[in-house]
N, C-alpha and C. Protein backbone atom coordinates (compact mmCIF):
# COMPACT_ATOMS: atom_id res chain seq x y z
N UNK A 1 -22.50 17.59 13.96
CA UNK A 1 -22.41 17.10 12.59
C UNK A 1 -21.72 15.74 12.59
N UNK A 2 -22.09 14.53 12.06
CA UNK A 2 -21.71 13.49 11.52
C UNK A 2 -21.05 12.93 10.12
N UNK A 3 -20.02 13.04 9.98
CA UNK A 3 -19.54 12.49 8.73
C UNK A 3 -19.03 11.12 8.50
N UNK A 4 -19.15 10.41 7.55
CA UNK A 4 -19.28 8.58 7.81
C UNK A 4 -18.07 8.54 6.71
N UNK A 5 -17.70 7.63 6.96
CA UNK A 5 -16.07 7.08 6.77
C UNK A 5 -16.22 5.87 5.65
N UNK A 6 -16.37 4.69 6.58
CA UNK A 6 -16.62 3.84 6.00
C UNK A 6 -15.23 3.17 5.46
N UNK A 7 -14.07 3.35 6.02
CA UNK A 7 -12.80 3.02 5.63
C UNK A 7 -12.01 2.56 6.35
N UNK A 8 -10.90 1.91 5.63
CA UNK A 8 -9.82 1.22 6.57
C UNK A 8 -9.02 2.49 7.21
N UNK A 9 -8.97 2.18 9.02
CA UNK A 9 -8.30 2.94 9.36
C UNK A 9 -6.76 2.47 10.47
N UNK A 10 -5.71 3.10 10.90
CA UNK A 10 -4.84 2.61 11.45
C UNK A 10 -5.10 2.35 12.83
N UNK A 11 -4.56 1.26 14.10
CA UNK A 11 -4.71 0.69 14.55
C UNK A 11 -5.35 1.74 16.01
N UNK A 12 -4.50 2.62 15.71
CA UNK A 12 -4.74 4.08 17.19
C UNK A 12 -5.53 5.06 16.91
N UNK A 13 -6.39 5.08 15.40
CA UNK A 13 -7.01 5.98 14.96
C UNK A 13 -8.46 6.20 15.94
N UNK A 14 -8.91 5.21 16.48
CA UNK A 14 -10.09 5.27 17.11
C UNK A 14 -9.86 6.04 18.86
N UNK A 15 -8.73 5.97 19.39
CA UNK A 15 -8.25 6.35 20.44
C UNK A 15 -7.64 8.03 20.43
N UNK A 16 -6.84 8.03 19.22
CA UNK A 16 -6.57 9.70 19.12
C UNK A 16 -8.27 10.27 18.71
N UNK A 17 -9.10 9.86 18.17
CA UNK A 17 -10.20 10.22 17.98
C UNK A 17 -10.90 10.77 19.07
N UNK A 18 -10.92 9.74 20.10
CA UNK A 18 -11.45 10.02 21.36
C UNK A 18 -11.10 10.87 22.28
N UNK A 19 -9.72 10.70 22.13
CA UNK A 19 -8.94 11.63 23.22
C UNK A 19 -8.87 13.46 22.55
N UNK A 20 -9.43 13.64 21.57
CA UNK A 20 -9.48 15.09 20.89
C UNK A 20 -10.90 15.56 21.52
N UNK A 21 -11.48 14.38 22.21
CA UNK A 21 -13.25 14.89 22.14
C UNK A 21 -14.36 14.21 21.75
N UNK A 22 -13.51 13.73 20.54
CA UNK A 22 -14.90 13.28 19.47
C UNK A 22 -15.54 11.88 20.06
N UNK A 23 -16.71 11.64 19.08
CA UNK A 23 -17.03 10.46 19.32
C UNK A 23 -16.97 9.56 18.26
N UNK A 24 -16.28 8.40 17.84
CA UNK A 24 -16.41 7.48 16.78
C UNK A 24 -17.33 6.52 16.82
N UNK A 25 -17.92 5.42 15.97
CA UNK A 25 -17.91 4.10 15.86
C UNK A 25 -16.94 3.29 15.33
N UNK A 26 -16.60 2.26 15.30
CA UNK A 26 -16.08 1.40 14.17
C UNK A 26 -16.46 -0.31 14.49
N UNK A 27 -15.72 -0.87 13.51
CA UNK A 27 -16.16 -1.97 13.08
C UNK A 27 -15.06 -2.88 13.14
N UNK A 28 -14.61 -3.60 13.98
CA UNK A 28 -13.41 -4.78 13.77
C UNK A 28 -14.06 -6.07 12.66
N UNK A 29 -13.57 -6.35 11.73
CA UNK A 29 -13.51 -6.93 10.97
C UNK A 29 -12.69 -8.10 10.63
N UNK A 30 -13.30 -9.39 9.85
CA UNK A 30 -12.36 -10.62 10.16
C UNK A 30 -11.46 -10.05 8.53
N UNK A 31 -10.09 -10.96 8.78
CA UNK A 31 -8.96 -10.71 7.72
C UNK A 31 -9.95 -10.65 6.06
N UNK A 32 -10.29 -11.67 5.97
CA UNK A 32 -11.45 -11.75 4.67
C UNK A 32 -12.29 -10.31 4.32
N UNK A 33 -12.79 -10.04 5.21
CA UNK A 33 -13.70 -8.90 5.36
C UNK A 33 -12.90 -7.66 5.07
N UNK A 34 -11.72 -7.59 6.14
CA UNK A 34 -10.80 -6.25 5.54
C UNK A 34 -10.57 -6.25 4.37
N UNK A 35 -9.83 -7.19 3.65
CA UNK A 35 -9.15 -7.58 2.42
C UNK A 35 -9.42 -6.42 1.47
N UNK A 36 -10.91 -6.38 1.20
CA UNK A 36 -11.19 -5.38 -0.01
C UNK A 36 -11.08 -3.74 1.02
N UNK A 37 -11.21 -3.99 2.47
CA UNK A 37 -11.06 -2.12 2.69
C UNK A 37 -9.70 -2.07 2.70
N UNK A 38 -8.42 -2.77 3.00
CA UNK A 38 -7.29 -2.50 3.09
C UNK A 38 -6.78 -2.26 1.17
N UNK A 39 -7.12 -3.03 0.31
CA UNK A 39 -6.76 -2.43 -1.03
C UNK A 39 -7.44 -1.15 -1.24
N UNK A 40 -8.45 -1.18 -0.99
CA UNK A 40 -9.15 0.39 -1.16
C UNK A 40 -8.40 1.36 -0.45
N UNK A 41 -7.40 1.18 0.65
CA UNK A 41 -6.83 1.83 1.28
C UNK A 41 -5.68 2.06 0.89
N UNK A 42 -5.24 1.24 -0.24
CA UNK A 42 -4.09 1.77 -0.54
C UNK A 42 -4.43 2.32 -1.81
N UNK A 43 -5.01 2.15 -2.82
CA UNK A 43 -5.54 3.16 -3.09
C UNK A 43 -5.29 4.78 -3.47
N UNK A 44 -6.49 4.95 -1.96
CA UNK A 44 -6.60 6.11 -1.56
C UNK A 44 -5.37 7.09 -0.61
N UNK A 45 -4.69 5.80 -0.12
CA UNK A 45 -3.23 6.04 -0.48
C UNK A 45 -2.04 6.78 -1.18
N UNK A 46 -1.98 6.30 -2.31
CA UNK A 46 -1.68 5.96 -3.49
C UNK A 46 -2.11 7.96 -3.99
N UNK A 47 -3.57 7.47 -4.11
CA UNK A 47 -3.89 9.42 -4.60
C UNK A 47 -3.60 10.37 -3.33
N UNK A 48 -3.44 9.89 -2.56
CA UNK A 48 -2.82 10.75 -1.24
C UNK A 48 -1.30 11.75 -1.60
N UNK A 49 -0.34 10.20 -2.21
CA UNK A 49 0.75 10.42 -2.20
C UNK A 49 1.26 11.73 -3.29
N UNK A 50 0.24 11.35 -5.05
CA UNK A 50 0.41 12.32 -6.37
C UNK A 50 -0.54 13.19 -5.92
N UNK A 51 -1.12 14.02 -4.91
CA UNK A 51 -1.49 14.67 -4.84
C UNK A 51 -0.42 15.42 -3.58
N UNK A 52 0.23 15.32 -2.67
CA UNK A 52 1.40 16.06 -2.43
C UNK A 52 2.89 15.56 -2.33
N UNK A 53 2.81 14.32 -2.92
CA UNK A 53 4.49 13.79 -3.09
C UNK A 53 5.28 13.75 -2.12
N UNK A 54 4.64 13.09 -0.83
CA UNK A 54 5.29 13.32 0.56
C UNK A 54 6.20 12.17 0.82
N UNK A 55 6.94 11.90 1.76
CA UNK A 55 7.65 10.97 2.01
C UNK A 55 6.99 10.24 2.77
N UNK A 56 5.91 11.01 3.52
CA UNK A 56 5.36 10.38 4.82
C UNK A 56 4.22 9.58 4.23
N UNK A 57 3.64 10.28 3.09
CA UNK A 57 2.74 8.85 2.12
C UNK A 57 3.13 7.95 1.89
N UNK A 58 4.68 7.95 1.30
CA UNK A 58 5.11 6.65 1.00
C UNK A 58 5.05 5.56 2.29
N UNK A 59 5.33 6.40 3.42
CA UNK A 59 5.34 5.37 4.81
C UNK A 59 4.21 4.81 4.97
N UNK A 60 2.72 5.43 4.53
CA UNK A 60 1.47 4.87 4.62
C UNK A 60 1.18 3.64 3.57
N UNK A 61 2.05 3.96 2.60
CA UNK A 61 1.59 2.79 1.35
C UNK A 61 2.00 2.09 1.54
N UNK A 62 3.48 1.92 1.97
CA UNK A 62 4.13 0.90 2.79
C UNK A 62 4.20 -0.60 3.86
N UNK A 63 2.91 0.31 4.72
CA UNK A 63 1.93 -0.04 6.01
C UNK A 63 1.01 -0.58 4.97
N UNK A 64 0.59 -0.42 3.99
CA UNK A 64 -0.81 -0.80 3.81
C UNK A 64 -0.34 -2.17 3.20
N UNK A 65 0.71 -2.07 2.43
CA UNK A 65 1.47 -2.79 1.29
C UNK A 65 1.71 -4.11 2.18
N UNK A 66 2.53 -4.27 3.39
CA UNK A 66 2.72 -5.17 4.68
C UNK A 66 1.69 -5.71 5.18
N UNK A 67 0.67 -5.28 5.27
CA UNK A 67 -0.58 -5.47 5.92
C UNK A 67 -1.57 -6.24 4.71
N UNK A 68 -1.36 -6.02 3.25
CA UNK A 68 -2.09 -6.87 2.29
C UNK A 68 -1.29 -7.86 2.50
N UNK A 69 0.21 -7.69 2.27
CA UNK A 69 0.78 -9.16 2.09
C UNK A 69 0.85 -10.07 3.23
N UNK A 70 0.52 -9.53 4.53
CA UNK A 70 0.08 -10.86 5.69
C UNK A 70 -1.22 -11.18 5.77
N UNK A 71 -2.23 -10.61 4.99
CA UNK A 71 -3.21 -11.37 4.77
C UNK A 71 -3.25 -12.11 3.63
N UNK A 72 -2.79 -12.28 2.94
CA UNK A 72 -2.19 -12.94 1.67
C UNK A 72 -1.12 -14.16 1.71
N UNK A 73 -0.94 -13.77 3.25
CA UNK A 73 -0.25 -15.37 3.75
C UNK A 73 1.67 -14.39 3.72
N UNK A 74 1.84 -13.73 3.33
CA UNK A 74 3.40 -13.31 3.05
C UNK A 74 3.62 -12.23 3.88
N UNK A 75 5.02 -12.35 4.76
CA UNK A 75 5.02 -12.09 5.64
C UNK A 75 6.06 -10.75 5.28
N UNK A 76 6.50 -9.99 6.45
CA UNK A 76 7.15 -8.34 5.66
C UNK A 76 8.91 -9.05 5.86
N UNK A 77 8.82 -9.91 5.78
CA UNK A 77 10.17 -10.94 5.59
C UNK A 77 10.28 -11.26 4.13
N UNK A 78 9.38 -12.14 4.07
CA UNK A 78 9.20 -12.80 2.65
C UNK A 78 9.08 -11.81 1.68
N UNK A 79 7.99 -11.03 1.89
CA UNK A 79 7.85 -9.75 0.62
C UNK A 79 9.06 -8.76 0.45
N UNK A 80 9.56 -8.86 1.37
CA UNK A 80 11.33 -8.13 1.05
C UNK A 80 12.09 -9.61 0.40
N UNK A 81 12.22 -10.24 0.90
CA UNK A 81 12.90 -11.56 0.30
C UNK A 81 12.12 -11.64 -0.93
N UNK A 82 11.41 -11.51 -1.29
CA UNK A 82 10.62 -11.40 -3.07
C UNK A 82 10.74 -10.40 -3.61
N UNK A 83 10.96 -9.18 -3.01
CA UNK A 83 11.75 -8.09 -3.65
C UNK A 83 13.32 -8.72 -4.00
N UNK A 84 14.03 -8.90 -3.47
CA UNK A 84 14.83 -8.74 -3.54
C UNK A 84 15.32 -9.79 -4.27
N UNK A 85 14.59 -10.93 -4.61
CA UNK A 85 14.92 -11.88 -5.91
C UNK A 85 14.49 -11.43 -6.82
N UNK A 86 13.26 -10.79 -7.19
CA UNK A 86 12.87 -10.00 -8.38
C UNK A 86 13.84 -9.05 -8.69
N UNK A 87 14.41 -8.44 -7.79
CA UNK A 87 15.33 -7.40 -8.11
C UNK A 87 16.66 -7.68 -8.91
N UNK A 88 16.94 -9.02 -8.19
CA UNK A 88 18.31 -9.55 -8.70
C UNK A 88 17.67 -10.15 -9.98
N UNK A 89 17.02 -10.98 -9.88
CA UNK A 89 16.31 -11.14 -11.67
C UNK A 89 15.90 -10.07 -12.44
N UNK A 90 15.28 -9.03 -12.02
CA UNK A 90 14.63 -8.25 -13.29
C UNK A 90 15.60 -6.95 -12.99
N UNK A 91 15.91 -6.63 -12.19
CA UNK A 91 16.46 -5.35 -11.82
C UNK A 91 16.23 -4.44 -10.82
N UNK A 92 16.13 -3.47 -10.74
CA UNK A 92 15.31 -2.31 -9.49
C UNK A 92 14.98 -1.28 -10.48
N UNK A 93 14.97 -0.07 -10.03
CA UNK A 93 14.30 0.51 -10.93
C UNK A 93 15.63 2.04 -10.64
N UNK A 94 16.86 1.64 -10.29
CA UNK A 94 17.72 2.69 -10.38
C UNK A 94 18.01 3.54 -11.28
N UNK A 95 18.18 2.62 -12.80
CA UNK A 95 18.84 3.67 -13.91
C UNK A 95 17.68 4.64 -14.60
N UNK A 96 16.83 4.66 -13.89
CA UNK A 96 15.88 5.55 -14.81
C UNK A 96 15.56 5.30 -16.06
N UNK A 97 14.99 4.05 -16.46
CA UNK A 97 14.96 3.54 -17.80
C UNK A 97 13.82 3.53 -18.04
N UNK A 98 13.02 4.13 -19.42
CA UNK A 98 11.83 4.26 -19.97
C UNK A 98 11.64 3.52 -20.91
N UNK A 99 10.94 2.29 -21.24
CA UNK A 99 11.05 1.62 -22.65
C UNK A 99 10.09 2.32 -23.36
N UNK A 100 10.34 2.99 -24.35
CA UNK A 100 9.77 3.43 -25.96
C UNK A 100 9.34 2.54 -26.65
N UNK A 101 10.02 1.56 -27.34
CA UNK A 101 9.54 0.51 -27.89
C UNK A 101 10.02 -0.53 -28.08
N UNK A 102 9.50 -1.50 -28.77
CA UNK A 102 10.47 -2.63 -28.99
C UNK A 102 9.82 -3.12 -30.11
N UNK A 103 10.34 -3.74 -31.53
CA UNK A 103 10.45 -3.82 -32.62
C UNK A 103 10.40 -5.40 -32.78
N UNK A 104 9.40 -6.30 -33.47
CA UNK A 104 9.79 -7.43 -33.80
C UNK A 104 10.33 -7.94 -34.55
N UNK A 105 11.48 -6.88 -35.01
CA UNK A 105 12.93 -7.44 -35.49
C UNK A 105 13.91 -7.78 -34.95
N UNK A 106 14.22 -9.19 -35.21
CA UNK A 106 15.28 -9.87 -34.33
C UNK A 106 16.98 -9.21 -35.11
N UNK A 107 17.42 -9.26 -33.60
CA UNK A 107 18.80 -8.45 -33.63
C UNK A 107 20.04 -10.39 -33.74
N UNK A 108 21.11 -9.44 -34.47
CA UNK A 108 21.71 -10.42 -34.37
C UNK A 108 22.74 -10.91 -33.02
N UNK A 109 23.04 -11.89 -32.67
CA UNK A 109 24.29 -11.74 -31.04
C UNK A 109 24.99 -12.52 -31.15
């Protein structure tokens, strides 16, 4: 039986493949070309994670998250260094804050 993929996969996936038995194909692809399977990959990711809330998903979204932003030119330096000015500008997301609404009535200060 043959089942087709057609997806971004991790760098050793084609080798544990082999070494179980099986037989794969795949496709090395230029950075351009990945671009749209690596977002699709996170993604599918992404529904990986709200479908069992693992920690070890988050490590995959992570990988995928690093891997868009060096094809995007930003390196897993910089995209922490851009976290971490956004953070100091906007905040993090510690206090558990939900905005409800906001009213275009101006408050006085």
């Amino acid at each position: 039986m043959q089942r087709d993929y057609n997806k971004a996969i991790r760098d050793k996936i084609p080798e544990i493949i082999r070494d179980s038995g099986l037989e794969c194909s795949i496709q090395q692809l230029s950075d351009p070309e990945f671009l749209t399977y690596i977002e699709q990959k996170l993604i599918e990711e992404s529904d990986e994670y709200f479908t069992n809330r693992s920690p070890e998903e988050l490590c995959d979204i992570l990988e995928v998250i690093y891997r868009l932003a060096e094809l995007r030119g930003v390196s897993e330096e910089e995209l922490n260094s851009m976290r971490m000015k956004k953070r100091e500008e906007r905040g993090a997301f510690s206090k558990n804050y939900v905005l409800l609404m906001v009213s275009d009535r101006k408050i006085d200060r």
